[in-house]
Protein backbone atom coordinates (compact mmCIF):
# COMPACT_ATOMS: atom_id res chain seq x y z
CA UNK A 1 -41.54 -30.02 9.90
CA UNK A 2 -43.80 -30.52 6.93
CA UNK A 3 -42.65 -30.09 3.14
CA UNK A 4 -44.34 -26.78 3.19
CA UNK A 5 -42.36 -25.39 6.15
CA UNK A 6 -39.26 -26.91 4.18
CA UNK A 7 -40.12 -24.96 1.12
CA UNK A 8 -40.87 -21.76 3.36
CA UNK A 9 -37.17 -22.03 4.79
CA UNK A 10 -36.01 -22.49 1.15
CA UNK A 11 -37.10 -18.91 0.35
CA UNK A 12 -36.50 -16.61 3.29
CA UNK A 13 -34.42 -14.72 1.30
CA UNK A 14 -36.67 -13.37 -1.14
CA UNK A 15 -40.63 -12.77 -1.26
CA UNK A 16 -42.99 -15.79 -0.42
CA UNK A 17 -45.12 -17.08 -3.24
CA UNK A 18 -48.98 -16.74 -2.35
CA UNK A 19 -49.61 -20.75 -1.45
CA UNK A 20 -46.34 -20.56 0.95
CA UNK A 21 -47.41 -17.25 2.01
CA UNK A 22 -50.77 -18.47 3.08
CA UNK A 23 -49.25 -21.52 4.63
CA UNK A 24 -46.98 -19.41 7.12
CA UNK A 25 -49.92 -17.21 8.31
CA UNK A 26 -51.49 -20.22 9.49
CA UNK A 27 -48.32 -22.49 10.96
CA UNK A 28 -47.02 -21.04 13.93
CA UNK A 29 -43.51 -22.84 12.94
CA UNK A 30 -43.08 -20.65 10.50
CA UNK A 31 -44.23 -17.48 11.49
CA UNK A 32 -41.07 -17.75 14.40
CA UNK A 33 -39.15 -18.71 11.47
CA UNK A 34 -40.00 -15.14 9.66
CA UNK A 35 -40.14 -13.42 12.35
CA UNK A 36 -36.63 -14.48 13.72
CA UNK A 37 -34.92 -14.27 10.14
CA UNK A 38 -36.59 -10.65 9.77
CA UNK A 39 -34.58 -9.48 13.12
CA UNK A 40 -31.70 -10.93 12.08
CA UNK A 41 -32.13 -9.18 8.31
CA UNK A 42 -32.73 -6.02 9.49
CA UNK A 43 -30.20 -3.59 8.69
CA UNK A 44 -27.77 -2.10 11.33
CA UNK A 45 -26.83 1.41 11.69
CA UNK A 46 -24.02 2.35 9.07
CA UNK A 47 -20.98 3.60 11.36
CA UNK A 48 -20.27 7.33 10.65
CA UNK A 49 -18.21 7.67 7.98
CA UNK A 50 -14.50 8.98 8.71
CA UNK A 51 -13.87 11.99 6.62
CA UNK A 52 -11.08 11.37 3.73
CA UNK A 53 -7.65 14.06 4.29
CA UNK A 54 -7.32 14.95 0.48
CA UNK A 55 -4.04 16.89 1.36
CA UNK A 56 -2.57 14.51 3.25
CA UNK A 57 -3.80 11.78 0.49
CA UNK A 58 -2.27 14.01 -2.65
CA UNK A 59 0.96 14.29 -0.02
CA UNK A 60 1.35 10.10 0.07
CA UNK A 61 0.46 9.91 -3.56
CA UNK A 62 3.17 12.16 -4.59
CA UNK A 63 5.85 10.67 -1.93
CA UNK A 64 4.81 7.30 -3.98
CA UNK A 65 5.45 8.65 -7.57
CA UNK A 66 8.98 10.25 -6.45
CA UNK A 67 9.99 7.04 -5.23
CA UNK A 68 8.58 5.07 -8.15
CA UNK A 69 10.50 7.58 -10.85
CA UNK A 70 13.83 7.22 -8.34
CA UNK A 71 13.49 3.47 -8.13
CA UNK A 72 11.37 2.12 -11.09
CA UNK A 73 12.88 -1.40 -10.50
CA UNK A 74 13.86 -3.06 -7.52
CA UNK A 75 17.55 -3.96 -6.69
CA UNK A 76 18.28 -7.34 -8.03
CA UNK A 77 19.21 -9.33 -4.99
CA UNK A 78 22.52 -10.33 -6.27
CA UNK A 79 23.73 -7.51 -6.05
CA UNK A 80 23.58 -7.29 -2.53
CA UNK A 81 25.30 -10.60 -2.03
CA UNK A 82 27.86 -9.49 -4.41
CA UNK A 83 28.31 -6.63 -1.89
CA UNK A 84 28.40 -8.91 1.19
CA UNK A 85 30.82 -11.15 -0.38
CA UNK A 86 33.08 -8.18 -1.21
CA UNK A 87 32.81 -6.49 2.09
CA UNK A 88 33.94 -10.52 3.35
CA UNK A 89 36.80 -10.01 1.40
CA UNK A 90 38.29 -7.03 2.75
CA UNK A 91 37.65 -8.13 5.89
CA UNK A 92 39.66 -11.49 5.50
CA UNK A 93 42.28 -9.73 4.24
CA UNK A 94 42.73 -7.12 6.75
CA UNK A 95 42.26 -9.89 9.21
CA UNK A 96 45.13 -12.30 7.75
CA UNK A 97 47.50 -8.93 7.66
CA UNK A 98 46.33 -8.58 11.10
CA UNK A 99 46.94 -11.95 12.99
CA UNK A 100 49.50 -12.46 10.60
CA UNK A 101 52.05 -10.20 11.75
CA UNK A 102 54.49 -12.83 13.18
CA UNK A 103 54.04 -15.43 10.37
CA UNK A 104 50.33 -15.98 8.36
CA UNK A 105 50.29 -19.34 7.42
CA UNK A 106 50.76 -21.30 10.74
CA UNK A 107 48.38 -24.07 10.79
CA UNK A 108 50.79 -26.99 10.86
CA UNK A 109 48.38 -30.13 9.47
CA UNK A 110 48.92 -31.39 5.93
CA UNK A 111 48.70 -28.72 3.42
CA UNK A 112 45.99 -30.94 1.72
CA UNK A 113 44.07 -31.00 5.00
CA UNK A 114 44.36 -27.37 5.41
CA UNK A 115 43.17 -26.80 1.75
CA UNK A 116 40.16 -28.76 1.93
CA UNK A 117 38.60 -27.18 5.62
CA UNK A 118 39.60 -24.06 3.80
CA UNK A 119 37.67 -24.56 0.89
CA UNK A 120 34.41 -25.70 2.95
CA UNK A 121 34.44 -22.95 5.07
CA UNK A 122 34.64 -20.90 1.66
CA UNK A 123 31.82 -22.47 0.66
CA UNK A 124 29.73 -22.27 3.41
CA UNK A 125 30.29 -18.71 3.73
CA UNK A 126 29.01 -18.06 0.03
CA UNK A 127 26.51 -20.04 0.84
CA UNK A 128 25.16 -18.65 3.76
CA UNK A 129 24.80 -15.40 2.46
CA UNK A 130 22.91 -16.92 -0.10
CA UNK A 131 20.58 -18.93 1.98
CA UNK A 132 20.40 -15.32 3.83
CA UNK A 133 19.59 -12.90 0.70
CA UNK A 134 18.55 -14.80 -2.43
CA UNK A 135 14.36 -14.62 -2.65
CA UNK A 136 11.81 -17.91 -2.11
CA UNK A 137 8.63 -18.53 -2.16
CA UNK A 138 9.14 -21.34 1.24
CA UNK A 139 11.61 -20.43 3.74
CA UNK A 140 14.89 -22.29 3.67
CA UNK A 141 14.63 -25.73 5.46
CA UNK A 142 16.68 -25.51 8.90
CA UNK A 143 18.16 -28.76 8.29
CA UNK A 144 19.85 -27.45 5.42
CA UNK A 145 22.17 -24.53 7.11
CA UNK A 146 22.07 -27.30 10.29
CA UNK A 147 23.95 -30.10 8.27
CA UNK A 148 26.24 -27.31 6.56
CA UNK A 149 27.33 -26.07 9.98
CA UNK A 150 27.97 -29.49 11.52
CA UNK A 151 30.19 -31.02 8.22
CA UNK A 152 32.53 -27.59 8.48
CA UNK A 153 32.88 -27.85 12.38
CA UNK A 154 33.14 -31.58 11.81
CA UNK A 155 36.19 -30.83 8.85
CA UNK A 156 37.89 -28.65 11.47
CA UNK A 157 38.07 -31.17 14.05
CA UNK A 158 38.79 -33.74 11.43
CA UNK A 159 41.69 -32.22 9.81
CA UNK A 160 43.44 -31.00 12.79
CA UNK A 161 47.07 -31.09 13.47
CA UNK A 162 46.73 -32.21 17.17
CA UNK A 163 49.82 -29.62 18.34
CA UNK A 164 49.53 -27.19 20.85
CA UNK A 165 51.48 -24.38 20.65
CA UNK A 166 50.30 -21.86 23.26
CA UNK A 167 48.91 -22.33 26.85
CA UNK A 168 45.63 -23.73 26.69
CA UNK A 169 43.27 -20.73 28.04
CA UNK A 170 45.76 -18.33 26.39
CA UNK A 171 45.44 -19.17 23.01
CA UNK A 172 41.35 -20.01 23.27
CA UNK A 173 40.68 -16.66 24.63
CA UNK A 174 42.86 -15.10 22.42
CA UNK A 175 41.44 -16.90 19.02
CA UNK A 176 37.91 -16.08 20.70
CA UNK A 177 38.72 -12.38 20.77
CA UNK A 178 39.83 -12.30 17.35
CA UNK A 179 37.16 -14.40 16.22
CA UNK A 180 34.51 -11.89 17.84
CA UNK A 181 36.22 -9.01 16.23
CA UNK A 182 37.05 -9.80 12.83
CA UNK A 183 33.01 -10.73 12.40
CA UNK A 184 31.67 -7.09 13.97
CA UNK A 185 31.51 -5.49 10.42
CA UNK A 186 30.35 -8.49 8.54
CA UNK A 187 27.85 -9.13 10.74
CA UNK A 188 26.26 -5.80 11.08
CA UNK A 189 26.25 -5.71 7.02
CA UNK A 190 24.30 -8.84 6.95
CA UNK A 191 21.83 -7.60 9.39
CA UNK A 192 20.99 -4.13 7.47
CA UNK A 193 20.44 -6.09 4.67
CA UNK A 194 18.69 -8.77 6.41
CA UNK A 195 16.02 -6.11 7.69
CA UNK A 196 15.27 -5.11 3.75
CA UNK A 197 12.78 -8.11 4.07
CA UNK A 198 10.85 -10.22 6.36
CA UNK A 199 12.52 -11.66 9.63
CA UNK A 200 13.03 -15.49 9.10
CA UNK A 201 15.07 -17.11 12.04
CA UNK A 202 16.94 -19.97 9.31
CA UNK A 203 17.98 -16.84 7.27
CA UNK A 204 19.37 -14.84 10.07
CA UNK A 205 21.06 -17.85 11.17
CA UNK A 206 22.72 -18.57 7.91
CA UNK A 207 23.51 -14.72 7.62
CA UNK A 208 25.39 -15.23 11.18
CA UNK A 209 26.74 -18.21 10.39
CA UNK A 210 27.83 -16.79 7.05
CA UNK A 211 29.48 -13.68 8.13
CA UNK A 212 31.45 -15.02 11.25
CA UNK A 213 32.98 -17.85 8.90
CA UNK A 214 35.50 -15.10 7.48
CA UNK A 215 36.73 -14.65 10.69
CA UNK A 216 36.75 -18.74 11.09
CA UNK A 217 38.63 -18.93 7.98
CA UNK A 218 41.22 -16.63 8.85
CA UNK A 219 41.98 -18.46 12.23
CA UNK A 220 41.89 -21.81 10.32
CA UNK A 221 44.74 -21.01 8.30
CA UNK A 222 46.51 -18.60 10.70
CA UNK A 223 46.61 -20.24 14.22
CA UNK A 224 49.26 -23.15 15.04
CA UNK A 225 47.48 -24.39 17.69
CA UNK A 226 45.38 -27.69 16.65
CA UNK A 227 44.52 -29.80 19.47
CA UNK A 228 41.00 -30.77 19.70
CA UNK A 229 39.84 -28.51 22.74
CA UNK A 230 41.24 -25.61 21.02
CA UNK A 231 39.44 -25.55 18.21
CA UNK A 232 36.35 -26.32 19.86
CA UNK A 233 36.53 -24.09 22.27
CA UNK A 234 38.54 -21.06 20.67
CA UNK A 235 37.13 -21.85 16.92
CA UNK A 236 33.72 -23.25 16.30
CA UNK A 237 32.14 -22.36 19.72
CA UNK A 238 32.48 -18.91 19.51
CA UNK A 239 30.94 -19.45 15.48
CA UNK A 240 27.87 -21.00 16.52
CA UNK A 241 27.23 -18.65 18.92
CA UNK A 242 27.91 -15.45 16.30
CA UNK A 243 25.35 -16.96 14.24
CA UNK A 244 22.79 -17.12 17.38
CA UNK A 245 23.78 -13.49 18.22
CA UNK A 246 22.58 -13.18 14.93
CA UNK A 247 18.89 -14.52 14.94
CA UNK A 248 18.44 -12.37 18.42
CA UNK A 249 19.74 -9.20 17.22
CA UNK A 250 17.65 -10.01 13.91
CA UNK A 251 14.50 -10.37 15.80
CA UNK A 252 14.47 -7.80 17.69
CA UNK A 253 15.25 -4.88 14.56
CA UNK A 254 12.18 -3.57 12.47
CA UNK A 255 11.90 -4.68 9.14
CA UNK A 256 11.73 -2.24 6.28
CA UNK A 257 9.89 -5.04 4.17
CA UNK A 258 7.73 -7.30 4.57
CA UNK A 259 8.35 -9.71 1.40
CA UNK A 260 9.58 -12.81 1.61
């Protein structure tokens, strides 16, 4: 290619000057060169144009101002946590008047012991629904609501009392029941208000894991049993797998909003 034909490929998007003009009538380079670029400039045929429904237009527009004047500000996202942690609350305590019928405080380790799982599963439930509400710009690191998880199973196991009270399958199946039951409303609250936004699996988890921990809590300081298969089986088991019943149900509901 000579420096002409260079200089002729420089401008094919505009008119030729006359010394490149007369150049590419007499190369046969470049008259492919124009002729090809001139086929591929050519204009296509505009696709009809889809008519505009000016009723159903001034309808939306006027949907979007009602809402606006109903809701000029969005509803600060503590709020709803606020909720969830009060709707926790009465839950708890008509769970602990529930199981606790025959005696409410029955977990027989040190009170110390008892105190301290008690306050991380506190924790961990506040902060769950946090992880599962509170706004970011990055999603929540899984490792995060991972490690929280494993050091409150861990603290269960830890501070057991290492009595069994009750028949093995007896008492497992009966702490699972209750377990699965006390964390029905919870659960469903955290999901409506999960689906106000967009569906992240760490925050359903954490929601999950946040809402059946009430239920945890009130078996923690409730049930006498404490032997190590016990509480894994009849305690923390049926937790972990709330909080996946969680990210499934989550995934599979519409979301109202798509923000973050």
């Amino acid at each position: 290619m000579t420096p002409e034909c260079e200089r002729v490929l420089d401008r094919l998007d505009g008119p030729l000057p006359p010394d490149l003009a007369s150049h590419a009538a007499g190369c046969a380079d470049c008259r492919a060169l124009l002729e090809g670029f001139q086929v591929l400039a050519a204009p296509s045929s505009a696709p009809p144009a889809v008519p505009i429904d000016e009723a159903r237009l001034e309808q939306t527009r006027r949907q979007s101002l009602t809402e606006l004047a109903a809701h000029p500000r969005p509803t600060p996202w503590w709020k709803e946590v606020a909720v969830l942690l009060a709707a926790y609350l009465g839950v708890g305590v008509v769970g602990l008047l529930w199981v606790g019928r025959h005696g409410m405080m029955l977990n027989s380790a040190s009170p110390l012991a008892v105190a301290l799982v008690a306050l991380l599963i506190v924790v961990g439930v506040g902060g769950g629904a946090m992880v599962a509400l509170a706004p970011r710009q990055r999603a929540w690191p899984f490792t995060l609501v991972a490690v929280g998880a494993l050091v409150v199973a861990l603290a269960q196991l830890t501070g057991r009392s290492g009595v069994q009270v009750r028949p093995f399958l007896v008492g497992t199946l009966g702490c699972m029941g209750a377990e699965v039951a006390l964390s029905v409303v919870p659960l469903a609250l955290a999901l409506v208000l999960l689906c106000r936004s967009a569906f992240q699996p760490v925050r359903a988890m954490a929601a999950g894991l946040s809402s059946a921990g009430v239920s945890l809590l009130v078996l923690h300081v409730h049930c006498p049993d404490g032997s190590a298969g016990h509480l894994m089986l009849g305690h923390v088991l049926p937790w972990f797998v709330l909080a996946g019943v969680a990210v499934f149900i989550r995934s599979r509901l519409p979301s109202r909003s798509f923000a973050p």
